[in-house]
N, C-alpha and C. Protein backbone atom coordinates (compact mmCIF):
# COMPACT_ATOMS: atom_id res chain seq x y z
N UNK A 1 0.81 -1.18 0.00
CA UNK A 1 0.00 0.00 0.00
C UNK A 1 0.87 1.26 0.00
N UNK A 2 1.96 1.39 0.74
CA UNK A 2 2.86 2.27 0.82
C UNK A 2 3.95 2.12 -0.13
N UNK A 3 4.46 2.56 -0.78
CA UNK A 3 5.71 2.62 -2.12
C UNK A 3 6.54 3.35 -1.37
N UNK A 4 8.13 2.69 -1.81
CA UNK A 4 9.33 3.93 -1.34
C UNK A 4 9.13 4.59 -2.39
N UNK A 5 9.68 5.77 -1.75
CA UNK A 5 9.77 7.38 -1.80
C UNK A 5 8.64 7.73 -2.29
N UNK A 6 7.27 7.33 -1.11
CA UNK A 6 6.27 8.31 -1.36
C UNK A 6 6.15 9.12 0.03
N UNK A 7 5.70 10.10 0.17
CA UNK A 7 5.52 10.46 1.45
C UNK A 7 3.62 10.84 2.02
N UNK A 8 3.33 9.77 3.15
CA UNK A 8 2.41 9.82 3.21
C UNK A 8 1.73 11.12 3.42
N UNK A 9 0.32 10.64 3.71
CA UNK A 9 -0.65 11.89 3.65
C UNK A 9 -1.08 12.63 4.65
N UNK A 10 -0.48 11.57 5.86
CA UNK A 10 -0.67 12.19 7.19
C UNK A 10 0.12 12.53 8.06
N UNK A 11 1.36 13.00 6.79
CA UNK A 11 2.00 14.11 7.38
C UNK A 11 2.03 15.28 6.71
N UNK A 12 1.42 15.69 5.56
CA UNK A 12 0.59 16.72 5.29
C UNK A 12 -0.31 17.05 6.02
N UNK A 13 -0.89 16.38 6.66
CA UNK A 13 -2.11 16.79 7.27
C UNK A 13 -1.65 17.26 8.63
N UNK A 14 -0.42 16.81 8.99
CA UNK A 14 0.33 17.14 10.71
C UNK A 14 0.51 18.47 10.21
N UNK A 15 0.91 19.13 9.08
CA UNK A 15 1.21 20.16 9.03
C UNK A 15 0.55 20.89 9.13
N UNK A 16 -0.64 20.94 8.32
CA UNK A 16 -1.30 21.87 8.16
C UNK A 16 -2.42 22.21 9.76
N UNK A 17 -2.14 20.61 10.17
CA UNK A 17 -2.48 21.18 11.76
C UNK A 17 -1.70 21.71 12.42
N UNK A 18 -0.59 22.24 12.50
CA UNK A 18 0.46 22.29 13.16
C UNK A 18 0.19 24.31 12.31
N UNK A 19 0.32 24.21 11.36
CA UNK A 19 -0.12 25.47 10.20
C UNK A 19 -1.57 26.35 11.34
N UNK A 20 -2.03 25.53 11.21
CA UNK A 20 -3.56 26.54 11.52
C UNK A 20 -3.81 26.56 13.27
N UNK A 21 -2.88 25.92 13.73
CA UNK A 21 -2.44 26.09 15.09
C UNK A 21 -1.55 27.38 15.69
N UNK A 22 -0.63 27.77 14.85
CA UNK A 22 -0.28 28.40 15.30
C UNK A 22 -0.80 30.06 14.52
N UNK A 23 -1.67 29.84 13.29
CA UNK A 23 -2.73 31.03 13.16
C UNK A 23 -3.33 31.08 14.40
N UNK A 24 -4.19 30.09 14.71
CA UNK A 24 -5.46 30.76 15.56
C UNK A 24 -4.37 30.89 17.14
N UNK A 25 -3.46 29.87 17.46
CA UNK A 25 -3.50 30.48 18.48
C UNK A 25 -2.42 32.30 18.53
N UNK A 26 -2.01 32.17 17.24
CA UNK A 26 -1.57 33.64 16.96
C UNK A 26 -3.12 34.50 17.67
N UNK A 27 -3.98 34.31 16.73
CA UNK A 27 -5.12 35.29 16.22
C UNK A 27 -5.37 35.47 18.14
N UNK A 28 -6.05 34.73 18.94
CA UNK A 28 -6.19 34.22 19.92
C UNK A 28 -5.34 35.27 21.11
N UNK A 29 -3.86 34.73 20.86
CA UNK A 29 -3.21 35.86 21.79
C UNK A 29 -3.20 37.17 21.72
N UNK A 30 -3.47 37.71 19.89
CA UNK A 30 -3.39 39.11 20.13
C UNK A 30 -5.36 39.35 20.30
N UNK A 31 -6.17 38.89 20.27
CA UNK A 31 -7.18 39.16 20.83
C UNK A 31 -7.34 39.05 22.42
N UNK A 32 -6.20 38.72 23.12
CA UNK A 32 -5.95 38.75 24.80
C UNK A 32 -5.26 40.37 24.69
N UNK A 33 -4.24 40.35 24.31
CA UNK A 33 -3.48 42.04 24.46
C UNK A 33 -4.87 42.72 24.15
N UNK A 34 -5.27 43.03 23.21
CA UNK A 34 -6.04 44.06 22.57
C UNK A 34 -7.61 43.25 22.00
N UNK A 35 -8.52 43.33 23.48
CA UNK A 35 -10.20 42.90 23.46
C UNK A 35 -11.02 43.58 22.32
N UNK A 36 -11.63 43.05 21.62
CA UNK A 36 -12.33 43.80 21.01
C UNK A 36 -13.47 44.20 21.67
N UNK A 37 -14.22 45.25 20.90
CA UNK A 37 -15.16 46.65 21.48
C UNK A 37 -16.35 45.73 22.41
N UNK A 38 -16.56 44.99 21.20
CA UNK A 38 -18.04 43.70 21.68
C UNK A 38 -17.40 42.36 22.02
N UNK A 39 -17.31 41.62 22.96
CA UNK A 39 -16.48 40.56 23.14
C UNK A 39 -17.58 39.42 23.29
N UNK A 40 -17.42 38.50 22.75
CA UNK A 40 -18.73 37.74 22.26
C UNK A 40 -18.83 36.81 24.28
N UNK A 41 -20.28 36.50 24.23
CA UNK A 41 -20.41 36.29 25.38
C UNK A 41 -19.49 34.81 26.19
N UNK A 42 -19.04 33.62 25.70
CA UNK A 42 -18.33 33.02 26.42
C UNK A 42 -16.60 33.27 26.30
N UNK A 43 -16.09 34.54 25.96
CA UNK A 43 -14.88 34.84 25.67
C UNK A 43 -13.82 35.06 26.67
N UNK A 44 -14.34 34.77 28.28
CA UNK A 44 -13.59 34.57 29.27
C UNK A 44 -12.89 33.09 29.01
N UNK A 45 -13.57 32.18 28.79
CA UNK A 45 -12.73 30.96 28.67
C UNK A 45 -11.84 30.77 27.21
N UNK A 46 -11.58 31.73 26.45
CA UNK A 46 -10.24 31.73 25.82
C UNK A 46 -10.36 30.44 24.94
N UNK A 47 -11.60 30.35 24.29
CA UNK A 47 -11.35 28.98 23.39
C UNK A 47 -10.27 28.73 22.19
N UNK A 48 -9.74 29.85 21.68
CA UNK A 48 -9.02 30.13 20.53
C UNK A 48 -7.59 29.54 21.29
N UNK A 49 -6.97 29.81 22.22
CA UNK A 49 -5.68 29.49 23.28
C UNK A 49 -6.11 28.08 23.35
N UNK A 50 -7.04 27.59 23.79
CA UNK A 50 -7.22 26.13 24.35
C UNK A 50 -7.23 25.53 22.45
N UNK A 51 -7.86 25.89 21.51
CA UNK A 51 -7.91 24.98 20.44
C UNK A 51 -6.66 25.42 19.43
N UNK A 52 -5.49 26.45 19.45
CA UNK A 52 -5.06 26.65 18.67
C UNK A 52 -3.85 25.34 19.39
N UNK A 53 -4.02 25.39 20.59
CA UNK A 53 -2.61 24.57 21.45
C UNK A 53 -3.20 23.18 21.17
N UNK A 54 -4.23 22.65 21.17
CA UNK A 54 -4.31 21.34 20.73
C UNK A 54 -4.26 20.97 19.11
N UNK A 55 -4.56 22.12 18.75
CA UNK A 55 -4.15 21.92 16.51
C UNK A 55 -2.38 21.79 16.82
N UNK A 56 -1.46 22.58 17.77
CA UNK A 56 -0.17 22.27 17.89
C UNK A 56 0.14 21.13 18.11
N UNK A 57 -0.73 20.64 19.07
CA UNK A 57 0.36 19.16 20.13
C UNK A 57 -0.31 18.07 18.80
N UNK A 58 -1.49 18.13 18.19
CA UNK A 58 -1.86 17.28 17.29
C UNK A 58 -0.72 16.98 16.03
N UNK A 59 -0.40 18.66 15.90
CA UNK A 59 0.14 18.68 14.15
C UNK A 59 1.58 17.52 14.48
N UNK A 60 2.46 18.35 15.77
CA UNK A 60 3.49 17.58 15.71
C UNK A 60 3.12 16.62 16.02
N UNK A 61 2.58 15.73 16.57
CA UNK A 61 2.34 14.22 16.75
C UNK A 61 2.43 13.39 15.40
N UNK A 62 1.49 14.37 14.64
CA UNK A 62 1.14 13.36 13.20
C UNK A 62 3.01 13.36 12.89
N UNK A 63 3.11 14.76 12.23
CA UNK A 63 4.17 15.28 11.88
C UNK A 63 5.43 14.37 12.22
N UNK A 64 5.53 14.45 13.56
CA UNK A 64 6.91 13.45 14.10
C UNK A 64 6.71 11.73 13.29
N UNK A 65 5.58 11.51 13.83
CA UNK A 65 4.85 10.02 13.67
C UNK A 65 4.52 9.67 12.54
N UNK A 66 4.90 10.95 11.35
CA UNK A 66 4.42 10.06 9.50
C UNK A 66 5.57 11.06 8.96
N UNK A 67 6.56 11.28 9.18
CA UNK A 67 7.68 12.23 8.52
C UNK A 67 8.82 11.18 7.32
N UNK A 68 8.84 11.86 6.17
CA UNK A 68 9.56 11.31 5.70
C UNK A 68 10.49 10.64 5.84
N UNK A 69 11.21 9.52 5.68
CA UNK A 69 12.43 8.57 6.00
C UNK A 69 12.10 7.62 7.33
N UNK A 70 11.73 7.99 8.09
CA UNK A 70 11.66 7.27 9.32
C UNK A 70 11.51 5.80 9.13
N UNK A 71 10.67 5.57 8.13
CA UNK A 71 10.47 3.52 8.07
C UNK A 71 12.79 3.50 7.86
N UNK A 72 13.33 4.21 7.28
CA UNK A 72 14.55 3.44 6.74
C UNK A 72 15.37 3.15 7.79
């Protein structure tokens, strides 16, 4: 099912979790420095911090765990 020198698909996919992890939890921290005017009503619990850090610990997991060369 797997061929040498292909590189699987789910470490594209570590990336791009690992990618949109550290957008939102970018987006996330600078919405802590600087609140916006209307702050939507459950925005004390910081969901953007809690889900941008689990798109992180996810991406590298895949990432480490399907990275090119490693079967050799």
């Amino acid at each position: 099912m797997h061929r040498a020198g292909m590189i699987s698909i789910w470490f594209f996919i570590g990336t791009l979790l690992l990618a949109y992890g550290v957008l939102i939890l970018g987006a996330a921290l600078y919405e802590l420095v600087a609140p916006p005017e209307h702050p939507v009503v459950l925005a004390g619990l910081h969901a953007g911090i809690w889900w941008g850090v689990l798109l992180i610990v996810l991406g590298v997991v895949y990432s480490l765990r399907f990275k090119p060369g490693r079967g050799k």
